[in-house]
Structure formats: structure tokens, C-alpha cells
Protein backbone atom coordinates (compact mmCIF):
# COMPACT_ATOMS: atom_id res chain seq x y z
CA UNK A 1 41.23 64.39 -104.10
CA UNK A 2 39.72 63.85 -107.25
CA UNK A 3 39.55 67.34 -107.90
CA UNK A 4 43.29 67.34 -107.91
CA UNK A 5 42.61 64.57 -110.91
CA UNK A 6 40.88 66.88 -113.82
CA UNK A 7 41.08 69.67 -115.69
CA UNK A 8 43.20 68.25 -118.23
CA UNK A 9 42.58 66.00 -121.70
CA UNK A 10 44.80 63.95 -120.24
CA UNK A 11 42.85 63.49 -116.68
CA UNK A 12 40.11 62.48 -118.83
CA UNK A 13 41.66 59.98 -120.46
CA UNK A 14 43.38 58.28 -117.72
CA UNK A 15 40.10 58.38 -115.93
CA UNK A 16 38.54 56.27 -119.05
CA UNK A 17 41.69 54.18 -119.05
CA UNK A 18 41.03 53.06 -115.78
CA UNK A 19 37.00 52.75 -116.14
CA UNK A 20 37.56 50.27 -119.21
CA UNK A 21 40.52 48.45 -118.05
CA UNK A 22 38.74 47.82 -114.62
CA UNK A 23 35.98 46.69 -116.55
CA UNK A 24 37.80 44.35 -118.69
CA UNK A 25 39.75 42.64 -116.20
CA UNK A 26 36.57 41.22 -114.67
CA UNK A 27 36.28 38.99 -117.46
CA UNK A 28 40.02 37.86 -116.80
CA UNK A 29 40.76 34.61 -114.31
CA UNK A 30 42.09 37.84 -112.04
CA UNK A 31 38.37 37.76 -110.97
CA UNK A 32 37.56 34.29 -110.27
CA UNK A 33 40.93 35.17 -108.10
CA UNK A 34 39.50 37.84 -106.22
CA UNK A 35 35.92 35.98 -106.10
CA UNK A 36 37.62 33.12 -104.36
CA UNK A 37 39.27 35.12 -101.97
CA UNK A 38 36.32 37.37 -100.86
CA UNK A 39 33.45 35.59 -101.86
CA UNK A 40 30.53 36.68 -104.95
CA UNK A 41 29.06 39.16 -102.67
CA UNK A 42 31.81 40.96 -101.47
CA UNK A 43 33.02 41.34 -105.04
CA UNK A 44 29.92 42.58 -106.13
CA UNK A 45 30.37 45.45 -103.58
CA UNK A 46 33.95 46.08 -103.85
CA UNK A 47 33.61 46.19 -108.01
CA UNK A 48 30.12 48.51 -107.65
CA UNK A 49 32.35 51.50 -105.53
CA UNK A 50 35.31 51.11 -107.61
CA UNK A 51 32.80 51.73 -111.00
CA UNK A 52 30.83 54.38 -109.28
CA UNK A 53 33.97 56.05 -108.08
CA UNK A 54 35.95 56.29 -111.00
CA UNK A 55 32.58 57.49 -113.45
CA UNK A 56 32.49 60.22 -110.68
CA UNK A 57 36.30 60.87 -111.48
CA UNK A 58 35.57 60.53 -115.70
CA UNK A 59 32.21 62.92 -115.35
CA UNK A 60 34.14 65.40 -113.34
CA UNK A 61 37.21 64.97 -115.56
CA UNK A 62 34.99 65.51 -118.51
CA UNK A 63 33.62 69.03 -117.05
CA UNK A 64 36.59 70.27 -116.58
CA UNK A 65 38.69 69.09 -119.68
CA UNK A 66 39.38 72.49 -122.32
CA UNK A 67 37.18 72.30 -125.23
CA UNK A 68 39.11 71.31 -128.35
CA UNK A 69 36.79 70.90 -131.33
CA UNK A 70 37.29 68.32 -133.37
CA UNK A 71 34.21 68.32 -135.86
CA UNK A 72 30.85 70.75 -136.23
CA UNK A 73 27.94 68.86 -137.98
CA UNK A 74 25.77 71.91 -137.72
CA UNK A 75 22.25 72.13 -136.22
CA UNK A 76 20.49 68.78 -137.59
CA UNK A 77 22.61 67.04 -134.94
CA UNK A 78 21.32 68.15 -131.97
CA UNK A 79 18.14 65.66 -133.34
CA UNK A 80 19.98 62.60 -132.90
CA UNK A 81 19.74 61.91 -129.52
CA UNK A 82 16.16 63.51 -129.48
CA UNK A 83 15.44 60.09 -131.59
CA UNK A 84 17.74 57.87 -130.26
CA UNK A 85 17.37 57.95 -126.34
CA UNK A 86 14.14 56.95 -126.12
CA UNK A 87 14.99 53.99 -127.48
CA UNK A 88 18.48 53.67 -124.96
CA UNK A 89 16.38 54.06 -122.18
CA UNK A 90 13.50 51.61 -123.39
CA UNK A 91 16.63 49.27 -123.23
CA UNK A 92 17.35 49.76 -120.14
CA UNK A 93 14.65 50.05 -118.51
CA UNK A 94 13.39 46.59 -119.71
CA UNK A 95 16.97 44.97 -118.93
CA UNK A 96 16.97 46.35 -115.88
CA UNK A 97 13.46 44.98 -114.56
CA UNK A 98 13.94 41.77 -116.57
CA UNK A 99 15.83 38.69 -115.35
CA UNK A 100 18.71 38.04 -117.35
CA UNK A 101 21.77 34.98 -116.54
CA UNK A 102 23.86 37.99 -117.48
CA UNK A 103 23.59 40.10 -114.42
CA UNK A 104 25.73 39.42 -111.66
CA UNK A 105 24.79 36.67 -109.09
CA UNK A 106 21.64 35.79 -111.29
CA UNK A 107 22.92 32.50 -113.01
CA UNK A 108 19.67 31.19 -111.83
CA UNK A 109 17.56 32.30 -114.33
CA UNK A 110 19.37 29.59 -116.47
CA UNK A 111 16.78 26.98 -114.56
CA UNK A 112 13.81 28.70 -115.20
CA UNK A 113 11.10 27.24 -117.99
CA UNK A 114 12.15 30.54 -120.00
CA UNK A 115 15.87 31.56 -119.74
CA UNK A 116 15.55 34.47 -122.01
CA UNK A 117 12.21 36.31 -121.52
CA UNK A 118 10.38 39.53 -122.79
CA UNK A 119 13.61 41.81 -124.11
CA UNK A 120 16.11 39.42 -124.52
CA UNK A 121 14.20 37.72 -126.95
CA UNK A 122 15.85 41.02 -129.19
CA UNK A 123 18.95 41.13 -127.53
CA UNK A 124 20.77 39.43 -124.25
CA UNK A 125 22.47 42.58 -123.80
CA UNK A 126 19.85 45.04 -123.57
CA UNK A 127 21.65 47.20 -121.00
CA UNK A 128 24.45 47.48 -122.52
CA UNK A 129 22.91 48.78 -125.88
CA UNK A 130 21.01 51.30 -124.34
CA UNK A 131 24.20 52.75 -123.06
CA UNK A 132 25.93 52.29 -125.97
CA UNK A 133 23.12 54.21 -127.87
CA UNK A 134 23.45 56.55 -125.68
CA UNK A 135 27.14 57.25 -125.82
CA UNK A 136 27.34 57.37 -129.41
CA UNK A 137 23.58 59.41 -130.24
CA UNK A 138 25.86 61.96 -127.67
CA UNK A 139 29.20 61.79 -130.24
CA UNK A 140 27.18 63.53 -132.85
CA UNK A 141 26.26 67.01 -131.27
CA UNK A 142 29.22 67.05 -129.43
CA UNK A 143 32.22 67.07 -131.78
CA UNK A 144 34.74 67.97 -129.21
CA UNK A 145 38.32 65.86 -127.94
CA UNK A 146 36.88 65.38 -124.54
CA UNK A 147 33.21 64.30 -125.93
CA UNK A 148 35.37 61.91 -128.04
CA UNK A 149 36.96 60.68 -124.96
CA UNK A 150 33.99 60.37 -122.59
CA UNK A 151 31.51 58.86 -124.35
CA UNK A 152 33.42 57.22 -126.73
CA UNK A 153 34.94 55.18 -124.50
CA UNK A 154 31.90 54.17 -122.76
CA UNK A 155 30.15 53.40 -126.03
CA UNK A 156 33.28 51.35 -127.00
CA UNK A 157 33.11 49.08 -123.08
CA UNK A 158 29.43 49.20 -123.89
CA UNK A 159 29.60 46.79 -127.06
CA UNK A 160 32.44 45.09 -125.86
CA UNK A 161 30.43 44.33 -122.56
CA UNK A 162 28.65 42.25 -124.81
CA UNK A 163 31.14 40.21 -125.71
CA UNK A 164 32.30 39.77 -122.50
CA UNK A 165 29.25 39.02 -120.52
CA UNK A 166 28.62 36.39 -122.69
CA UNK A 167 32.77 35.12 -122.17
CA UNK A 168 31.56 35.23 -118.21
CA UNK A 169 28.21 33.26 -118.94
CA UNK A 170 29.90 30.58 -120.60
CA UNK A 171 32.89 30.37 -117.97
CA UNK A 172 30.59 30.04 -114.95
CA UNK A 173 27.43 28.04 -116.54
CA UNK A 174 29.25 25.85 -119.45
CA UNK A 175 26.56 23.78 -121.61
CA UNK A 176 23.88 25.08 -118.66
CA UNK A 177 24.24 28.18 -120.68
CA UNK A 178 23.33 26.90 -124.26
CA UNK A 179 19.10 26.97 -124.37
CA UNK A 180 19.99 31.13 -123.77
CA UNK A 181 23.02 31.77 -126.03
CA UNK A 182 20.63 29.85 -129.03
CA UNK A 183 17.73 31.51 -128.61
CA UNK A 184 18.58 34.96 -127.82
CA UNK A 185 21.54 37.11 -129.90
CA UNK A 186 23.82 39.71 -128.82
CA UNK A 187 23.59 41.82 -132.35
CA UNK A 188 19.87 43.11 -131.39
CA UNK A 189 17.19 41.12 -133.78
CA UNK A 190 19.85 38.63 -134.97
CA UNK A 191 17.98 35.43 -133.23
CA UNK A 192 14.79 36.36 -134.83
CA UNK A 193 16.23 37.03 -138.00
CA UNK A 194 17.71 33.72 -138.06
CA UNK A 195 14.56 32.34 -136.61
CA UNK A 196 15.81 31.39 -133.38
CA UNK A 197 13.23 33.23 -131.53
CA UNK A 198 9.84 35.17 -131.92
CA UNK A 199 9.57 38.44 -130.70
CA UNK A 200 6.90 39.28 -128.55
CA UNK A 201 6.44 42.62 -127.88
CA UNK A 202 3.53 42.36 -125.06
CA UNK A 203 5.90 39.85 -122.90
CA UNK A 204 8.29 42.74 -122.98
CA UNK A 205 5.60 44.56 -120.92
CA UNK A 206 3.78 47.73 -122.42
CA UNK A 207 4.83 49.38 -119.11
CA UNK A 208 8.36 48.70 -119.19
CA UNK A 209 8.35 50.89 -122.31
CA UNK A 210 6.36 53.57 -121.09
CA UNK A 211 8.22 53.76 -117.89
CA UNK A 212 11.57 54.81 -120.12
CA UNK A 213 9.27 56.64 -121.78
CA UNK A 214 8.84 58.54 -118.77
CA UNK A 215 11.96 58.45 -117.33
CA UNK A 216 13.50 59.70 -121.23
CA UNK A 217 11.13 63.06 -120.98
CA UNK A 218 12.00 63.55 -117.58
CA UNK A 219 15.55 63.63 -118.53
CA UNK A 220 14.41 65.92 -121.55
CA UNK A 221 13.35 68.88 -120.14
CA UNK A 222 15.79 68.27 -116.53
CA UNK A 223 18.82 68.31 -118.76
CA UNK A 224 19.72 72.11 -118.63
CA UNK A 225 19.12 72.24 -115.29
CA UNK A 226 21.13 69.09 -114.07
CA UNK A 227 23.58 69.10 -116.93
CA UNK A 228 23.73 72.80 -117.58
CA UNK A 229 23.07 72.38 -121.70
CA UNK A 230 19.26 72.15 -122.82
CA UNK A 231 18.70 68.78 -125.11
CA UNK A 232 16.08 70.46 -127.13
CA UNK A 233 17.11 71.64 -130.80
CA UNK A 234 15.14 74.91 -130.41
């Protein structure tokens, strides 16, 4: 069925249409709506097929969308995400395996001596950077309508997610949320900056960083074969 859905610029952007609308309606009161009528968990589940589903639908959309270029910024770009994903997947990898009040069902952390540990002393929203970085370190050696589409899109939910996670935060936790939103920052390095917070780079954990590390070389030299492209410059 979703085949039936691609092959067209215009697949591709309904696909991201729905991907960032569906997102953005779960910081409406349409979700409290839903929440109340089929409880935290079963939301959780419902909203976790419906985003796997339709990135399936966008990434197979995007495959099959005609190549229209829209800019060439020669050679030198293909280095851009060489130097920016290991630093997206750092991000992730340490928001991932960190607890954050942001994530869903983990308000809890809001009670704990140290709301806003290891990465999000640099940023609340380190998840949502790394994909961001992502998206847009992909923009620049792929100058193309559907490239412009696909990740732009996600790079553009990506920093609005941070905006919105913290609308959610404050909607469910009120003043309970305060200690976190003051000492942490959604702009990476703002709190510290403003000395709100210290970074501490060893409270991040050393093997957090290595382990994107890992995971961004793996990626490296897999990308021709899973993608079909190699991601080194030469």
C-alpha cells in the first residue's frame, strides 16, 4: 500500500506533511484528549507505530521521488557531515541513555536530587539536536528538491521539538518543572553561558561518547551498502 504512495515530489511531501503535523498535534490539548481516553501507555504505543509508519512511508517516498537539482556546492560538501555526525550521534547517544523529564512517561526524573544530569547540563534537548544536525549536515551534499523535502523537514520538527517538549513539560509538571527549565537551556551551551550551570564533561560519561563514536563509524563505512551512496569524500 505504501508503495502505491511514492514516486512523486508530491508523495514526498505529503508524507512529511503528515510526519510533522502528527508530531505537532501532540503538543495540542487533542492529546491530553486521546491520553484520557486510552490511557499514557496506550498512547505511547499507538503514537510510536503511527511515527514509525509514516518515516517508512517519507524514506520510501524519498527513494523514489525524481531528482530535481536545486543547488551543486561542489566536492568540499561531501565533508560536512564527515564533521558533523559525530557530533549528532554523540547527542543522541547520551540523550538516549540519560534520564531526561522530557521523554515520554519519565516526569519522574523531576524528583530526583539532579533533574538535569550529564548532557543536559548543554542542552535539554539533546536528541533532538542530534537529529537536527543530522538533517541539515545532509542538506549540504545533497542539493536536490526531494533532499530539501526529506531532511528539511525533519531538521525543521527537530528544532521545533524543542520548543514543544518544553510546552509539554510545563503543561504536565507546572512549577515542578522550574529547578530543570533554569538550569539547563534548549539553545545548546546557553545555561552555562549565562552561568546557570557548569558543564561537566566526565558526568556525561566518557563512554557515552565513545559509544556514538562507534556507532558514527559503523554507519561510515555501512552507508553504501545500506543506503546505496558511500559517505566518504574519496
Amino acid at each position: 500500500m505504501i508503495e502505491s504512495m511514492t514516486g512523486t515530489l508530491t508523495d514526498l511531501l505529503v508524507a512529511a506533511l503528515v510526519f510533522v503535523t502528527g508530531h505537532v498535534l501532540t503538543s495540542t490539548p487533542a492529546r491530553a484528549a486521546i491520553v484520557g481516553w486510552i490511557g499514557e501507555r496506550a498512547w505511547a504505543l499507538v503514537f510510536s507505530l503511527f511515527s514509525i509508519t509514516v518515516l517508512v512511508w517519507m524514506a520510501m517516498a524519498y527513494g523514489a521521488a525524481p531528482y530535481e537539482e536545486l543547488w551543486f556546492l561542489g566536492g568540499w560538501a561531501r565533508w560536512v557531515p564527515i564533521l558533523v555526525m559525530p557530533v549528532a550521534f554523540a547527542l543522541v547517544v547520551a540523550g538516549a541513555t540519560t534520564p531526561n523529564p522530557t521523554a515520554v512517561m519519565a516526569a519522574k526524573v523531576l524528583e530526583s536530587p539532579d533533574p538535569a544530569p550529564g548532557i543536559a547540563k548543554i542542552t535539554r534537548h539533546p536528541i533532538m539536536w542530534g537529529i537536527a544536525l543530522w538533517a541539515l549536515a545532509h542538506l549540504f551534499p545533497n542539493g536536490d528538491a526531494a533532499s530539501l523535502i526529506f531532511f528539511g523537514s525533519l531538521a525543521a520538527l527537530a528544532l521545533a521539538g524543542t520548543v514543544l517538549l518544553d510546552w509539554k513539560l510545563e503543561a504536565r509538571a507546572g512549577a515542578d518543572a522550574g529547578p530543570f527549565l533554569m538550569t539547563t537551556s534548549a539553545i545548546p551551551f546557553l545555561a552555562a553561558i549565562q552561568g546557570r550551570t557548569r558543564i561537566d564533561l566526565a558526568a556525561i560519561g566518557w563512554w557515552r561518547i565513545a559509544l556514538g563514536l562507534v556507532i558514527y563509524a559503523v554507519f561510515l563505512f555501512g552507508h553504501k551498502a545500506v543506503i546505496g551512496l558511500s559517505a566518504l569524500p574519496v
